[in-house]
N, C-alpha and C. Protein backbone atom coordinates (compact mmCIF):
# COMPACT_ATOMS: atom_id res chain seq x y z
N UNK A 1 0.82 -1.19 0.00
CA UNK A 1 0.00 0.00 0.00
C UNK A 1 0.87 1.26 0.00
N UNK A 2 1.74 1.08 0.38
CA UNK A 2 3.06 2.29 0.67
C UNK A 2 3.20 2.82 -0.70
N UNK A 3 3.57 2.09 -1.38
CA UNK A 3 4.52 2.01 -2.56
C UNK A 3 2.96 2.99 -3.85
N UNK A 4 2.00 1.88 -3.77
CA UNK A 4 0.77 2.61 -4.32
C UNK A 4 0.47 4.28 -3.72
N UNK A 5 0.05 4.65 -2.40
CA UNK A 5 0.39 5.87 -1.75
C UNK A 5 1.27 6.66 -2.26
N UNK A 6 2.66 6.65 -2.51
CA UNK A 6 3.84 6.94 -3.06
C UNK A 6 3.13 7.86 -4.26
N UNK A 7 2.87 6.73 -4.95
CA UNK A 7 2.71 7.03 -6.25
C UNK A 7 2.02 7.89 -7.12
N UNK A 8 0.52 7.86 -6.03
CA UNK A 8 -0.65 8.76 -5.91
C UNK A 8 -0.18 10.10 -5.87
N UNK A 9 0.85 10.48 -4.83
CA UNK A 9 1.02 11.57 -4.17
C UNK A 9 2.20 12.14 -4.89
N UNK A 10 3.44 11.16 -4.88
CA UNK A 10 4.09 12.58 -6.15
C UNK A 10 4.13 12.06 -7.56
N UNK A 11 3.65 11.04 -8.22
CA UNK A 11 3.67 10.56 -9.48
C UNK A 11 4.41 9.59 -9.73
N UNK A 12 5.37 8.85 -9.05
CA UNK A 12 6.78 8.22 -9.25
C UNK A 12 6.44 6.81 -8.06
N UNK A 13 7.23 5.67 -8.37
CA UNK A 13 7.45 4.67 -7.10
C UNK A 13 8.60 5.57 -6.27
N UNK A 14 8.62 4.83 -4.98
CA UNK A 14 9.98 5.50 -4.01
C UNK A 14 10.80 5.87 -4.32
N UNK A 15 11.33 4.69 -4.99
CA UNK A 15 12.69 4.77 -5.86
C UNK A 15 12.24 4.92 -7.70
N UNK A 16 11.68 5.28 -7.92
CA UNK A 16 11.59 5.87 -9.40
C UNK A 16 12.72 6.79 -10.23
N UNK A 17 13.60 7.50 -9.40
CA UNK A 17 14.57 8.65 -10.12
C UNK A 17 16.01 7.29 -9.87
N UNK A 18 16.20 6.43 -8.80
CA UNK A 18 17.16 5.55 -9.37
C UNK A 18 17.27 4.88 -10.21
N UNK A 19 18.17 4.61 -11.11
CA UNK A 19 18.27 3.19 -12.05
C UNK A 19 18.15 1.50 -11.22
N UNK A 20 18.28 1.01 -12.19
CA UNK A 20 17.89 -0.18 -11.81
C UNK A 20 19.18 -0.72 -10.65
N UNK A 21 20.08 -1.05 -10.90
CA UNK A 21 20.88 -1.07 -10.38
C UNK A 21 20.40 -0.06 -8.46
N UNK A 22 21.13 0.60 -8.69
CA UNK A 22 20.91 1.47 -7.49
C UNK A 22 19.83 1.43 -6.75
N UNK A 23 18.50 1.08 -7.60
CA UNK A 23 17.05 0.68 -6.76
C UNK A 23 17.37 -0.16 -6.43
N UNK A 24 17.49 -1.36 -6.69
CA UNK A 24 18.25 -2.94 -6.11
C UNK A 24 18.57 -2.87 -5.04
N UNK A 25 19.82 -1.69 -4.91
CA UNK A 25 20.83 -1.88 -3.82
C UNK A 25 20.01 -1.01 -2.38
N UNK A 26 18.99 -0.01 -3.29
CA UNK A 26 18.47 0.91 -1.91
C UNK A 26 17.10 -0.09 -1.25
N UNK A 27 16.61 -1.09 -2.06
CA UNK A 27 15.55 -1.63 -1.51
C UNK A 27 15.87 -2.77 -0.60
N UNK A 28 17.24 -3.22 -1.08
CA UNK A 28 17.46 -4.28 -0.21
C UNK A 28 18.52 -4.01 1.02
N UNK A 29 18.73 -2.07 1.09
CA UNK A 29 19.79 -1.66 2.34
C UNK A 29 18.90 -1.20 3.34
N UNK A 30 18.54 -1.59 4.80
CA UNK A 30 17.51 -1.02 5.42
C UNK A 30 18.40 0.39 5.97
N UNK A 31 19.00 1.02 5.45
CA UNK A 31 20.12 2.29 5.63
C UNK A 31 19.28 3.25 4.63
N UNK A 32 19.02 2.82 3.80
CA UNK A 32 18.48 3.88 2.73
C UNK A 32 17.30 4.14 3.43
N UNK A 33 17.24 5.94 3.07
CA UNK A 33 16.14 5.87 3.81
C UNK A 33 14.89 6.19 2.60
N UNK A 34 13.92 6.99 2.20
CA UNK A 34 13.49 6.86 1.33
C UNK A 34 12.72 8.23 1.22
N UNK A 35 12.71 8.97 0.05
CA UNK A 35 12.49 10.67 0.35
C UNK A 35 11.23 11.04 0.12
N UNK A 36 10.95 11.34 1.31
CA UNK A 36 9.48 11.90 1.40
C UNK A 36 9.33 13.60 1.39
N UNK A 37 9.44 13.99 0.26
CA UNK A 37 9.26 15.72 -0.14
C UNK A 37 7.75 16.16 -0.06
N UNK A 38 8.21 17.69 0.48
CA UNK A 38 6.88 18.42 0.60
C UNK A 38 5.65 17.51 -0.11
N UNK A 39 4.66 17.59 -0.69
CA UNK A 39 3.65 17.17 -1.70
C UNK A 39 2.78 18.27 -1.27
N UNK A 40 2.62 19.53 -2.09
CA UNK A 40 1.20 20.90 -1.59
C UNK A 40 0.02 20.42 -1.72
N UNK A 41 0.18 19.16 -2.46
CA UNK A 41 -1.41 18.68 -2.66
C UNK A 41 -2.36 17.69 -1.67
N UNK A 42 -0.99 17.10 -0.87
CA UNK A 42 -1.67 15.60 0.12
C UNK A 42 -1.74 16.44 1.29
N UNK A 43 -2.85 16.33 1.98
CA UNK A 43 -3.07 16.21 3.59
C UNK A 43 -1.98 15.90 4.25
N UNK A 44 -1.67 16.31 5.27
CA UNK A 44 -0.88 15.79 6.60
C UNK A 44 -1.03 14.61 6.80
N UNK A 45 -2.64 14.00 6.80
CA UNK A 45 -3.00 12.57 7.61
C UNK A 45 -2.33 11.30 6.01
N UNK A 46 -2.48 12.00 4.87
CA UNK A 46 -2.52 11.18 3.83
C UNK A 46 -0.30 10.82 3.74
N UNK A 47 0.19 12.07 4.32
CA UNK A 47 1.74 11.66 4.27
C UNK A 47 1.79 10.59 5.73
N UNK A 48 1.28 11.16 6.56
CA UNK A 48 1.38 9.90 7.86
C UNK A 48 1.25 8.28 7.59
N UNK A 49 -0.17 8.14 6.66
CA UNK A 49 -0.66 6.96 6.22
C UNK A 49 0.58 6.59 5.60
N UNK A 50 0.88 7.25 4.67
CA UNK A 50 2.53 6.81 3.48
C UNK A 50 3.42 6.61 4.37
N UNK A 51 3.50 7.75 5.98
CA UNK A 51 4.98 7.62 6.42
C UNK A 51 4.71 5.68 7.23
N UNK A 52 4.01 5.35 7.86
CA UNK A 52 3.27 4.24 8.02
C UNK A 52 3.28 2.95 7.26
N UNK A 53 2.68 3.20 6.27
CA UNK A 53 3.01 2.38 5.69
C UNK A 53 4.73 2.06 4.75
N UNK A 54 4.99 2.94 4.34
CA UNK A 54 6.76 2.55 4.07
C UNK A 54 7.66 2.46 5.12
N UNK A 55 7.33 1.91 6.63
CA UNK A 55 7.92 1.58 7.29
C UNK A 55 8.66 0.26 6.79
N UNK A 56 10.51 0.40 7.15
CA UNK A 56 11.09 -1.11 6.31
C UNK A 56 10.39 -2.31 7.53
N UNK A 57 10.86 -2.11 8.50
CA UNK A 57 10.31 -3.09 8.92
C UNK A 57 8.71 -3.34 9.77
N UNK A 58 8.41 -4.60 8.81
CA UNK A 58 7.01 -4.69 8.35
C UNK A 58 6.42 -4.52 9.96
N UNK A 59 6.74 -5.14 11.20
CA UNK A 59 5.94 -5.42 12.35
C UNK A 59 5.59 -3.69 12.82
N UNK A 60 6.32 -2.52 12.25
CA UNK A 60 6.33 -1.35 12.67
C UNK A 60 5.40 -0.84 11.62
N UNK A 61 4.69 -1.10 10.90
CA UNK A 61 3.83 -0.66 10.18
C UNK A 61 2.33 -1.27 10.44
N UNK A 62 1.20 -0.17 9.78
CA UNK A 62 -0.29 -0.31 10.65
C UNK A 62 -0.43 -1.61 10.22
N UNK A 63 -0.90 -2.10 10.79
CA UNK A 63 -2.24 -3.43 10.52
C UNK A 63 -3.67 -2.98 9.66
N UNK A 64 -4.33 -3.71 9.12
CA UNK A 64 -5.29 -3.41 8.11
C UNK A 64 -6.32 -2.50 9.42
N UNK A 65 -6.49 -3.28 10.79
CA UNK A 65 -7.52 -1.98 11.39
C UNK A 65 -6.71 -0.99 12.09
N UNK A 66 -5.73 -0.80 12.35
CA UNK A 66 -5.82 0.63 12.11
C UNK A 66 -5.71 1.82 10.92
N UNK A 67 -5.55 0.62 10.02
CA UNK A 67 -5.76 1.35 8.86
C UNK A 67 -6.72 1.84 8.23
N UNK A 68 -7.85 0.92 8.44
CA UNK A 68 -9.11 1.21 8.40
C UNK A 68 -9.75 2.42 9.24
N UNK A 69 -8.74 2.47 10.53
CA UNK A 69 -9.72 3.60 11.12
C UNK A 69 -8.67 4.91 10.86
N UNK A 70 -7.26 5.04 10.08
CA UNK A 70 -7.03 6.17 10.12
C UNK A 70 -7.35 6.91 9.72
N UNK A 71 -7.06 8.37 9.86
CA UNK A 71 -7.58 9.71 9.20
C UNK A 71 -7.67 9.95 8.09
N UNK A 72 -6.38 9.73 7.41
CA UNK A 72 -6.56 9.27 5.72
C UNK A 72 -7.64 8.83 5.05
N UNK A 73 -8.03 7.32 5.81
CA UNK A 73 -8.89 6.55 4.92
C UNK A 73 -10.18 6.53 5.56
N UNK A 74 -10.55 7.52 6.62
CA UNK A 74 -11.57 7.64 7.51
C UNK A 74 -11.65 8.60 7.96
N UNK A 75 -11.98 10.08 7.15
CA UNK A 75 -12.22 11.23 7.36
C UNK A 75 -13.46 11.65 8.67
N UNK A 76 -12.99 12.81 8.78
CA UNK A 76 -14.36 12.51 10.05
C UNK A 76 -15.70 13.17 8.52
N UNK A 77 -16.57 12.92 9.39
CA UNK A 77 -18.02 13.30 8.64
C UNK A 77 -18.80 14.69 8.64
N UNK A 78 -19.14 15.20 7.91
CA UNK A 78 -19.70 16.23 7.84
C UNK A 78 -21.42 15.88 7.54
N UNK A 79 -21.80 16.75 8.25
CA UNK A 79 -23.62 16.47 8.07
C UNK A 79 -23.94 17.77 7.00
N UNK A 80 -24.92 17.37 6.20
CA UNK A 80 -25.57 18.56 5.51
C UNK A 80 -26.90 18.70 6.12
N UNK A 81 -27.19 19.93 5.68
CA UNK A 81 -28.67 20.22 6.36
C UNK A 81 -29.66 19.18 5.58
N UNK A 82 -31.12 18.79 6.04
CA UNK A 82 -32.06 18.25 5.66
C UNK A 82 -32.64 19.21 4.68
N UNK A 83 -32.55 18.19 3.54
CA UNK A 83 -33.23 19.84 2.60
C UNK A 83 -34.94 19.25 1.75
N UNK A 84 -35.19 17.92 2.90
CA UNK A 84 -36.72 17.23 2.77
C UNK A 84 -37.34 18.32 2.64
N UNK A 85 -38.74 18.20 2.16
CA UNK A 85 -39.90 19.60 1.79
C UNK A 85 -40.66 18.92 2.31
């Protein structure tokens, strides 16, 4: 889901500006870290969800319910007025 997130938000996978080679070496170094730039367009809660989910190691990343209940993917609700006649 990270990697999809990613993609949404600045157009590219994580590693998209490395070559092949060099993606290789950054996906399989848990040293690399992986660059998360401004985005003017995503929410705060929608980079959290990304920072979350591209955690390297997997046990430090959400589980499907709290994923389900985060802010990202579970906005709070807005009521409209009743506009019955």
């Amino acid at each position: 889901l990270g990697c999809i997130l990613y993609q949404m938000i600045y157009g590219r996978p994580p590693f998209g500006h490395l070559n092949l080679y060099a993606k290789l070496q950054a996906i399989a170094n848990p040293k690399h870290e992986i660059d998360i730039p401004d985005a003017p367009l995503a929410s705060d809660d929608a980079i959290d969800c990304l920072r979350g989910c591209l955690q390297r190691e997997p046990s430090a990343r959400p589980d499907i319910e709290a994923l389900l209940h985060h802010r990202f993917l579970e906005p709070p609700v807005t009521t409209t007025p009743d506009l019955t006649v």
